[in-house]
C-alpha atoms as a PDB file:
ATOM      1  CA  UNK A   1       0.000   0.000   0.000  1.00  0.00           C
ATOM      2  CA  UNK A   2       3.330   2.747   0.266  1.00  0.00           C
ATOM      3  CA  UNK A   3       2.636   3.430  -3.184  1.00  0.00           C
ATOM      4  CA  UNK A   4      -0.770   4.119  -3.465  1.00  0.00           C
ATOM      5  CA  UNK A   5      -3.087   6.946  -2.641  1.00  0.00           C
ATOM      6  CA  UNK A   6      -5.377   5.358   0.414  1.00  0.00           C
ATOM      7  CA  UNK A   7      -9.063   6.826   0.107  1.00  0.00           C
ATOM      8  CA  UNK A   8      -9.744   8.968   3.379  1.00  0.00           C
ATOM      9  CA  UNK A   9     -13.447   7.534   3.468  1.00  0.00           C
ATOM     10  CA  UNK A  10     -14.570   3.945   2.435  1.00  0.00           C
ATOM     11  CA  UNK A  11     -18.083   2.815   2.946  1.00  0.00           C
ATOM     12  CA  UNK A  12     -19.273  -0.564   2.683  1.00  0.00           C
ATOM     13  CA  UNK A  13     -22.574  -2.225   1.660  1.00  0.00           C
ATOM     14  CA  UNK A  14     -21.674  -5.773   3.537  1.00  0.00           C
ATOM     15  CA  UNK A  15     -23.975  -8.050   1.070  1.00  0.00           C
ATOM     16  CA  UNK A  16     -23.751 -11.766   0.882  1.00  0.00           C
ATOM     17  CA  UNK A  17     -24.130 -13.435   4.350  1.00  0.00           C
ATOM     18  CA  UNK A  18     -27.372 -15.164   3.836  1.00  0.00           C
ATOM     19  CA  UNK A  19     -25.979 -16.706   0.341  1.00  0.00           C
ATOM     20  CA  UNK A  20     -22.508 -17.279   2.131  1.00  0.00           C
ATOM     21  CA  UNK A  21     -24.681 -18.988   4.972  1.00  0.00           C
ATOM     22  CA  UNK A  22     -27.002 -21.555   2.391  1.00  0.00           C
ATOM     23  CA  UNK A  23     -23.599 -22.608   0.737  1.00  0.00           C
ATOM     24  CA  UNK A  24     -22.413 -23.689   3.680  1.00  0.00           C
ATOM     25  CA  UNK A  25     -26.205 -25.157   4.303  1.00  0.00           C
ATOM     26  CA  UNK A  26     -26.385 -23.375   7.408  1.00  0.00           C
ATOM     27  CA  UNK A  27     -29.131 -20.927   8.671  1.00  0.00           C
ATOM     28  CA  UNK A  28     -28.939 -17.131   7.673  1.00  0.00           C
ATOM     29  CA  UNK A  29     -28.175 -15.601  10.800  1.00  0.00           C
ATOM     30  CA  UNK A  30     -25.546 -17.562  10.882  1.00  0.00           C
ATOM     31  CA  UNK A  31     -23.841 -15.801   7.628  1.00  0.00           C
ATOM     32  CA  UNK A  32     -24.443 -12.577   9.713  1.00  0.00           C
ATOM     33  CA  UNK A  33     -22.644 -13.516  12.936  1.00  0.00           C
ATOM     34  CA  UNK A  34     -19.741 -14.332  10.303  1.00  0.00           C
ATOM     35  CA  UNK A  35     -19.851 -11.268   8.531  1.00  0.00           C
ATOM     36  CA  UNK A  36     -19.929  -9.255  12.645  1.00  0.00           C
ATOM     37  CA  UNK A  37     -16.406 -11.150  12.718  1.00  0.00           C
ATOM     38  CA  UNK A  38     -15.105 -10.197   9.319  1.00  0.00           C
ATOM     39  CA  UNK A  39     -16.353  -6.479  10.212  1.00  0.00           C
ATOM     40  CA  UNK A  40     -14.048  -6.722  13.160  1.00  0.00           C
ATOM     41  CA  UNK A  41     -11.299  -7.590  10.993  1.00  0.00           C
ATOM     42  CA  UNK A  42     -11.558  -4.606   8.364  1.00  0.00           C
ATOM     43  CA  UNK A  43     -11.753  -2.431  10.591  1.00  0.00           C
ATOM     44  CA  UNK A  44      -8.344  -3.179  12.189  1.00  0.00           C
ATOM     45  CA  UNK A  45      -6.944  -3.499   8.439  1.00  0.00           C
ATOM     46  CA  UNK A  46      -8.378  -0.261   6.755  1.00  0.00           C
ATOM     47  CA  UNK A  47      -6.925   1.707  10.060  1.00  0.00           C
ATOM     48  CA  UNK A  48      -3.442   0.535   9.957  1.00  0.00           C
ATOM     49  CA  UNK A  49      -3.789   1.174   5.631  1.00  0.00           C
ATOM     50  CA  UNK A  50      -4.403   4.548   6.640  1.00  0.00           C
ATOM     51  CA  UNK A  51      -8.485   5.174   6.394  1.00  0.00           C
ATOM     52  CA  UNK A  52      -9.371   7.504   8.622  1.00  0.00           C
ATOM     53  CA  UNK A  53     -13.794   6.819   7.901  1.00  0.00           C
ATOM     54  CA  UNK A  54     -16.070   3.562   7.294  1.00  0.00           C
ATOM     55  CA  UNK A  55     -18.932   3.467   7.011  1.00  0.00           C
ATOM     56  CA  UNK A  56     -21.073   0.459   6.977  1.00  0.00           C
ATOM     57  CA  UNK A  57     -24.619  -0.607   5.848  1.00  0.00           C
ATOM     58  CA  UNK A  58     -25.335  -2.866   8.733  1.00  0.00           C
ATOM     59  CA  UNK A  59     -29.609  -2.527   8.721  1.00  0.00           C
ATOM     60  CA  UNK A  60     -31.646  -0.244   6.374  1.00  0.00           C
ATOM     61  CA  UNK A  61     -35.239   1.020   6.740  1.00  0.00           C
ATOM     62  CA  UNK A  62     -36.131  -1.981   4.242  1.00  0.00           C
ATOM     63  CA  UNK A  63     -34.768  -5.122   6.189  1.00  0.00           C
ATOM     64  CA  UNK A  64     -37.488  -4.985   8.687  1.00  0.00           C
ATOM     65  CA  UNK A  65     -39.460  -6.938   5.473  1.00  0.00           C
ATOM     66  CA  UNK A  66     -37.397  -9.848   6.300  1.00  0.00           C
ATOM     67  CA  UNK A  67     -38.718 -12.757   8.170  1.00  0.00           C
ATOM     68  CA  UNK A  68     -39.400 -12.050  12.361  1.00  0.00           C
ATOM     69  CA  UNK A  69     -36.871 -14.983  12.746  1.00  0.00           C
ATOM     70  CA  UNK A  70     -33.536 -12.932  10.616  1.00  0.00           C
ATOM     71  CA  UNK A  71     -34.845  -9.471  12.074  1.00  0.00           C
ATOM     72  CA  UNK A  72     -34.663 -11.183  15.681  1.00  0.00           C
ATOM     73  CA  UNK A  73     -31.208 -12.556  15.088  1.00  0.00           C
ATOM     74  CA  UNK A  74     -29.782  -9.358  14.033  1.00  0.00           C
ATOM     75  CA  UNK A  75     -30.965  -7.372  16.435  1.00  0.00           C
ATOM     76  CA  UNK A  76     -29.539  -9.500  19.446  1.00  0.00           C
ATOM     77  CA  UNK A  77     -26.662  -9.782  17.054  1.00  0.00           C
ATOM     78  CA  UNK A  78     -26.641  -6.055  17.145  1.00  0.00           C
ATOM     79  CA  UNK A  79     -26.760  -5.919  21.405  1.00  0.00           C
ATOM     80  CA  UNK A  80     -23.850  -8.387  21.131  1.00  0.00           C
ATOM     81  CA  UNK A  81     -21.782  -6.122  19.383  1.00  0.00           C
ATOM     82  CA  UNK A  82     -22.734  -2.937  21.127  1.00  0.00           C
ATOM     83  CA  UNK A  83     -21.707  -4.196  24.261  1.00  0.00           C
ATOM     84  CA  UNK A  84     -18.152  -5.520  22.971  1.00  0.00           C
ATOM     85  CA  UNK A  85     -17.966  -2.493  20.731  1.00  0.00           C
ATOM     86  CA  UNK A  86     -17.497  -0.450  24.237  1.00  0.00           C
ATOM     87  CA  UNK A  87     -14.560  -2.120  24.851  1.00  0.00           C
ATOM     88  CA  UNK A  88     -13.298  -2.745  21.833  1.00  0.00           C
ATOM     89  CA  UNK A  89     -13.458   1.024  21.036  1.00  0.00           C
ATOM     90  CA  UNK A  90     -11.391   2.005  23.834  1.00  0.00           C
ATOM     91  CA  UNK A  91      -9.218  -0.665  23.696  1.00  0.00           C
ATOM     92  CA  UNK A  92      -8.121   0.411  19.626  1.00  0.00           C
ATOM     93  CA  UNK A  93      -8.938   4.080  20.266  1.00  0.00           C
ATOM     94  CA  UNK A  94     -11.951   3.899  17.311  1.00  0.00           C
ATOM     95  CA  UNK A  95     -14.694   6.354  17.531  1.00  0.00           C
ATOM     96  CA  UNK A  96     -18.119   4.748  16.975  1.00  0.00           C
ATOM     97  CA  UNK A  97     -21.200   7.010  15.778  1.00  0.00           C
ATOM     98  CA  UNK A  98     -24.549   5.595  14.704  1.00  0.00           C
ATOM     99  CA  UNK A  99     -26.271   7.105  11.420  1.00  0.00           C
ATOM    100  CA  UNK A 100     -30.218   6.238  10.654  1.00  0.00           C
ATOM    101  CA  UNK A 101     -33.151   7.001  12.519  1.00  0.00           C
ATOM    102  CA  UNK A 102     -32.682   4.592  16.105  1.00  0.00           C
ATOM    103  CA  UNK A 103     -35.925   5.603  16.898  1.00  0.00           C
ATOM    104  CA  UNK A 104     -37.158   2.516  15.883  1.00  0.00           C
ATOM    105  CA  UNK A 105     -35.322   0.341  17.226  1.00  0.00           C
ATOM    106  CA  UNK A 106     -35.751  -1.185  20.603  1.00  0.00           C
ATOM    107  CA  UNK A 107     -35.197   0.918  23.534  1.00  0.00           C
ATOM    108  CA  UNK A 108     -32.589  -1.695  25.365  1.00  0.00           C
ATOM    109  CA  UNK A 109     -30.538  -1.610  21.858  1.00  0.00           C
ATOM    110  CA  UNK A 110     -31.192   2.743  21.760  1.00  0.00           C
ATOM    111  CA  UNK A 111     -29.570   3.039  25.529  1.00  0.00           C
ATOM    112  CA  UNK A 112     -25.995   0.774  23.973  1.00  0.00           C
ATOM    113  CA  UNK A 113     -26.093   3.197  20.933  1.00  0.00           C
ATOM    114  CA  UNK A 114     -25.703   5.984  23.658  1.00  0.00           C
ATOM    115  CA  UNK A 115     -23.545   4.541  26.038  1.00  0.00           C
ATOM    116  CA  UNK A 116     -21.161   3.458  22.732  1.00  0.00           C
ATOM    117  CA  UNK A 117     -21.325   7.011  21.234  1.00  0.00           C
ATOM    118  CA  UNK A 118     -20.305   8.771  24.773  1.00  0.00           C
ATOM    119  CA  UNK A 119     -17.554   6.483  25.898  1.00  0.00           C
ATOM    120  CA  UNK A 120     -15.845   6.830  21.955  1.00  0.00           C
ATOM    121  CA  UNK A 121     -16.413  10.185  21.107  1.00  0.00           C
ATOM    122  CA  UNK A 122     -13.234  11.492  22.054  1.00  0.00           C
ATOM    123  CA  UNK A 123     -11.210   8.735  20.441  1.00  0.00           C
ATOM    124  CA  UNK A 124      -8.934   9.466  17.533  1.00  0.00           C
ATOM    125  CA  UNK A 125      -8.186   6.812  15.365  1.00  0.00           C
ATOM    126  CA  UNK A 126     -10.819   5.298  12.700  1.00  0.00           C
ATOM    127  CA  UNK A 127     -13.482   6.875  12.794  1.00  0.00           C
ATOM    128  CA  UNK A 128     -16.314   4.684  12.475  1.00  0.00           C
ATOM    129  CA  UNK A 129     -20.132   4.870  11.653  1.00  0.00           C
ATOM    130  CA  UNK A 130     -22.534   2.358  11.845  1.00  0.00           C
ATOM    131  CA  UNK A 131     -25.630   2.747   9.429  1.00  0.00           C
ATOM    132  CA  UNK A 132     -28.753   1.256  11.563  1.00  0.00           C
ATOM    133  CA  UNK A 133     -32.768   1.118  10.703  1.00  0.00           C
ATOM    134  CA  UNK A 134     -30.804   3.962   7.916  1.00  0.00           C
ATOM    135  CA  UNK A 135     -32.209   4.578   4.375  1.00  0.00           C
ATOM    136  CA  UNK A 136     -30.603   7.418   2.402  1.00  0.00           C
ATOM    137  CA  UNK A 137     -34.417   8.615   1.161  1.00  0.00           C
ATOM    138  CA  UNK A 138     -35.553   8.454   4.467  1.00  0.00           C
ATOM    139  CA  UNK A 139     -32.344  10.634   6.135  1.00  0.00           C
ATOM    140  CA  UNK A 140     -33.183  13.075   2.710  1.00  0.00           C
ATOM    141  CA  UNK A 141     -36.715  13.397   4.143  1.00  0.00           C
ATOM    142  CA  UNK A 142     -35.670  13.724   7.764  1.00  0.00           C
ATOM    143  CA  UNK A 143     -33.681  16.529   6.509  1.00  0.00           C
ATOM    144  CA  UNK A 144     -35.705  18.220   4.958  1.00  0.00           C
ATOM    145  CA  UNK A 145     -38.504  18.573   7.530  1.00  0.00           C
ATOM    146  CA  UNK A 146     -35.833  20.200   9.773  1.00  0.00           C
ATOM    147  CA  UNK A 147     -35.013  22.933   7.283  1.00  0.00           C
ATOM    148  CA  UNK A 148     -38.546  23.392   6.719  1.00  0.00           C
ATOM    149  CA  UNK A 149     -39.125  23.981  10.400  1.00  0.00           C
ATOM    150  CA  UNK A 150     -36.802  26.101  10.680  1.00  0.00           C
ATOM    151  CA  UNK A 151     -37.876  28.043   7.472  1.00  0.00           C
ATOM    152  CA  UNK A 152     -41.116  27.856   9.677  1.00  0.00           C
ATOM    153  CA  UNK A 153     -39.926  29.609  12.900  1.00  0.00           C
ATOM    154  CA  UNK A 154     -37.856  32.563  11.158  1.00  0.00           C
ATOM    155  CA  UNK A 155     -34.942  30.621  12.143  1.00  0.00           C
ATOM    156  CA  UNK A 156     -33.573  30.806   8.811  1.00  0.00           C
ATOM    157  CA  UNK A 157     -35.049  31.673   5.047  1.00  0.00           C
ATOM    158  CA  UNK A 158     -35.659  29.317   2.132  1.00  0.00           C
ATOM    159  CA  UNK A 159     -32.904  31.413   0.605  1.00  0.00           C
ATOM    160  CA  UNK A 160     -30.123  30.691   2.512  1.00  0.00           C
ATOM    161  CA  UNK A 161     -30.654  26.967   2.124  1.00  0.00           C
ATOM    162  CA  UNK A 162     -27.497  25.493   0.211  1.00  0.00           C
ATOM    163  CA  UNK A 163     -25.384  22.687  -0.429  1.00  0.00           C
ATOM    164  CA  UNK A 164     -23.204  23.239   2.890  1.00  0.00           C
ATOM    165  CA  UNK A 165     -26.718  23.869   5.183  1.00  0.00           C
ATOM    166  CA  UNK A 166     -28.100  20.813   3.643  1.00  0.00           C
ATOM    167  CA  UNK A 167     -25.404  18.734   4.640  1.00  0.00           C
ATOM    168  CA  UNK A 168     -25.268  19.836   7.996  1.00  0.00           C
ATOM    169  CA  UNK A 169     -28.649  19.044   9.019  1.00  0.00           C
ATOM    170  CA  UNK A 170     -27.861  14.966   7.403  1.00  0.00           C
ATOM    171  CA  UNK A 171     -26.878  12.033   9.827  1.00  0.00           C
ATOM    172  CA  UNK A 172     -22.856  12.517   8.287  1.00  0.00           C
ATOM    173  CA  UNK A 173     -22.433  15.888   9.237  1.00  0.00           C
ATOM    174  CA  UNK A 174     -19.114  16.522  10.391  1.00  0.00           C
ATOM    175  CA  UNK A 175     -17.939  13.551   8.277  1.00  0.00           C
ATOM    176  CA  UNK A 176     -16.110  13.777   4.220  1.00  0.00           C
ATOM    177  CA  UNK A 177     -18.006  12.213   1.464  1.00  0.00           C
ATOM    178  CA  UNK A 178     -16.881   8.693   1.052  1.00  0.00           C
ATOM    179  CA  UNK A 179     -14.270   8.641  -1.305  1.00  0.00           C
ATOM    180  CA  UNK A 180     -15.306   4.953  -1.937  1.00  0.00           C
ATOM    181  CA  UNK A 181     -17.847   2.655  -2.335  1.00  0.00           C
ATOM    182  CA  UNK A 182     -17.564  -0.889  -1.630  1.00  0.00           C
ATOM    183  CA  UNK A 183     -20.026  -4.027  -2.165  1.00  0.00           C
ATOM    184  CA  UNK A 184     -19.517  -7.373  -1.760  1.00  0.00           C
ATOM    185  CA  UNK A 185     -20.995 -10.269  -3.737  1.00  0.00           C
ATOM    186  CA  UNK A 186     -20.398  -8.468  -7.065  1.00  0.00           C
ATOM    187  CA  UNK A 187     -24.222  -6.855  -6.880  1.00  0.00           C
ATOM    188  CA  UNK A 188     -24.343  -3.816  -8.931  1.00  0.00           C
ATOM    189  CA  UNK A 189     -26.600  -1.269  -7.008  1.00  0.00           C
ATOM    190  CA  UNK A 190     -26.324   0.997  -3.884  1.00  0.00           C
ATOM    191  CA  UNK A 191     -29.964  -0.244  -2.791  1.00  0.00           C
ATOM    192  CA  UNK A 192     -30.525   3.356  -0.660  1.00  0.00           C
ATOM    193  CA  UNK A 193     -27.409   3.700   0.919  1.00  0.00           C
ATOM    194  CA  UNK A 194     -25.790   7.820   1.297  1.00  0.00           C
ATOM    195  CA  UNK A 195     -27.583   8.927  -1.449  1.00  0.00           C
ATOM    196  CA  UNK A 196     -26.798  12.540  -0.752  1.00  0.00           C
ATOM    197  CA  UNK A 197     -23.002  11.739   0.179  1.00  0.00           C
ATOM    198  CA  UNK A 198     -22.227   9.274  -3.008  1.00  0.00           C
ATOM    199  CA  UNK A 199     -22.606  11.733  -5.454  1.00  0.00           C
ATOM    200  CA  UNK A 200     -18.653  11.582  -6.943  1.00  0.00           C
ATOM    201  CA  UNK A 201     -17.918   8.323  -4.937  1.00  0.00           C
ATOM    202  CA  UNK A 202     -15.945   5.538  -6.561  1.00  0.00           C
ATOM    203  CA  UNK A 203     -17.677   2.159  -6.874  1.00  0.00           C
ATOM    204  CA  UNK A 204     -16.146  -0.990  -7.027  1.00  0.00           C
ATOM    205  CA  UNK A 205     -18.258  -4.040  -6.955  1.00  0.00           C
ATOM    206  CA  UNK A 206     -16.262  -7.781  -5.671  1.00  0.00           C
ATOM    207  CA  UNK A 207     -17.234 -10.950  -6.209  1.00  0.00           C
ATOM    208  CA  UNK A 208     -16.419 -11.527  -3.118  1.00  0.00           C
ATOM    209  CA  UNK A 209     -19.568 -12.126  -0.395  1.00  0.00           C
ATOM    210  CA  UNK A 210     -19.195 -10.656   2.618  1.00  0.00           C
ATOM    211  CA  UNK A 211     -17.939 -13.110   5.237  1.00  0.00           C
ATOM    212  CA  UNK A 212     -14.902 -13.988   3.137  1.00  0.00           C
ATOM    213  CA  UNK A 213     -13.860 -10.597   2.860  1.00  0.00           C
ATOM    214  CA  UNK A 214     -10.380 -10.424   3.659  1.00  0.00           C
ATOM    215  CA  UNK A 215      -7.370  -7.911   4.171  1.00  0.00           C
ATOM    216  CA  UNK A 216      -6.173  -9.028   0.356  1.00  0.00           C
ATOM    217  CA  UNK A 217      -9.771  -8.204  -1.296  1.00  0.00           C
ATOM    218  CA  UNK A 218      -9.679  -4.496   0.859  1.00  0.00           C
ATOM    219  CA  UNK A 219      -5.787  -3.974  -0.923  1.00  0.00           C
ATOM    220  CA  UNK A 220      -7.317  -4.807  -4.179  1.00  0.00           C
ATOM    221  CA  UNK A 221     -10.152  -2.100  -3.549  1.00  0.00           C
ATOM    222  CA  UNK A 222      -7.884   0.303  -2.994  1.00  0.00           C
ATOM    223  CA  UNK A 223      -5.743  -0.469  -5.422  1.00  0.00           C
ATOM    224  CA  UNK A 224      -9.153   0.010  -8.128  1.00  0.00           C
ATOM    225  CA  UNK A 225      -9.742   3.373  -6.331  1.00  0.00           C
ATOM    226  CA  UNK A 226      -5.463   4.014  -7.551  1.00  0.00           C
ATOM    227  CA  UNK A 227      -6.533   3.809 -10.907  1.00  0.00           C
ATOM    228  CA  UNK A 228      -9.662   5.850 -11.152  1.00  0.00           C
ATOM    229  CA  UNK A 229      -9.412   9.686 -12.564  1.00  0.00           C
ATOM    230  CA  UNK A 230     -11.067  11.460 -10.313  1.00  0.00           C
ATOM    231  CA  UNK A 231     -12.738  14.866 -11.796  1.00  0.00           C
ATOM    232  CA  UNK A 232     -15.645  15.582  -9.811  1.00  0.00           C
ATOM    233  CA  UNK A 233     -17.630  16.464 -13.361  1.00  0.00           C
ATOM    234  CA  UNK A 234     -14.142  18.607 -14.492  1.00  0.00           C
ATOM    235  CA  UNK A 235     -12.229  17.898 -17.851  1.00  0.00           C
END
């Protein structure tokens, strides 16, 4: 990696558990508790690459269509991982911020986010966001309605709405564009995910599924990103 330009911000859609799971002819939830331990691992490797953001799609606003029984398992999956996280944070110095609308979820889970996001927030190594019950339409939305309220109040005017005030009011403020996109299993779609912050992202798109994702296949992302001209809609 010395010779190659390391993106400051990758984001990850982490797709291919349940089809890494029925290969292996073994329930779904188990592909997910696989892919919780492969997460662990890229996170360690994209720090010491020099990645200073991920971001990962770990539950959007449209996986609560699954079946009770894969909804269930993630979400003690998800209280697992909180309460390690805590530790695991301090322990590699990784600040961990949750993007999506937690309201939803269940209080119990809502309580770790907060205890997670407090203990971490003054850490300064990778800087890490978890995407929960998120949906890029639905954070546009959520958005919006707090400009408009503010619009509503005298607060601000419809004027002075931009780019930069639109941004700020997002789940990611405070946090660069991703530089680029990664998703696993070769699937060729961002199904929802930062559709705001994606804009002049690079996309690359492994075969790989998700709980075989190794330290090899994030080099070889990177090393895509390397050749990609980057013009941000310049000649």
């Amino acid at each position: 990696m010395d010779n190659y330009k390391v993106p400051e911000h990758i984001a990850i859609i982490m797709d291919g558990n349940g089809r890494w799971a029925k290969k292996k002819h073994m329930p779904r939830n188990y592909g997910h508790s696989q892919g919780s331990k492969t997460l662990e691992r890229v996170c360690e490797d994209a720090f010491h690459m020099g990645v200073k953001y991920l971001t990962v799609y770990a539950f959007s606003t449209e996986n609560w269509s699954r079946s009770e029984e894969e909804v269930n398992g993630l979400m003690n999956l998800l209280r697992v991982y909180m309460k390690d996280a805590v530790k695991k944070s301090k322990k590699n110095n990784m600040r961990v911020r949750v993007i999506g609308d937690a309201s939803r979820l269940a209080k119990d889970i809502q309580e770790s986010i907060n205890v997670l996001e407090e203990s971490s927030m003054n850490n300064t190594g990778l800087q890490f966001q978890v995407a929960l019950n998120y949906g890029g339409r639905d954070e546009i939305i959520r958005s919006v309605r707090k400009l408009a309220e503010k619009v509503k109040s005298g607060e601000i005017s419809a004027d002075e709405i931009d780019e930069k005030m639109f941004s700020e009011t997002l789940d990611t403020r405070g946090i660069p564009d991703p530089d680029l996109l990664i998703r696993t299993s070769a699937e060729q779609r961002i199904s929802n995910f930062m559709l705001w912050q994606l804009s002049y992202t690079e996309f690359y798109f492994p075969e790989v599924l998700w709980p075989d994702f190794s330290k090899k296949d994030l080099e070889e992302a990177i090393a895509y990103y390397n050749k990609r001209e980057r013009r941000y809609g310049g000649v």
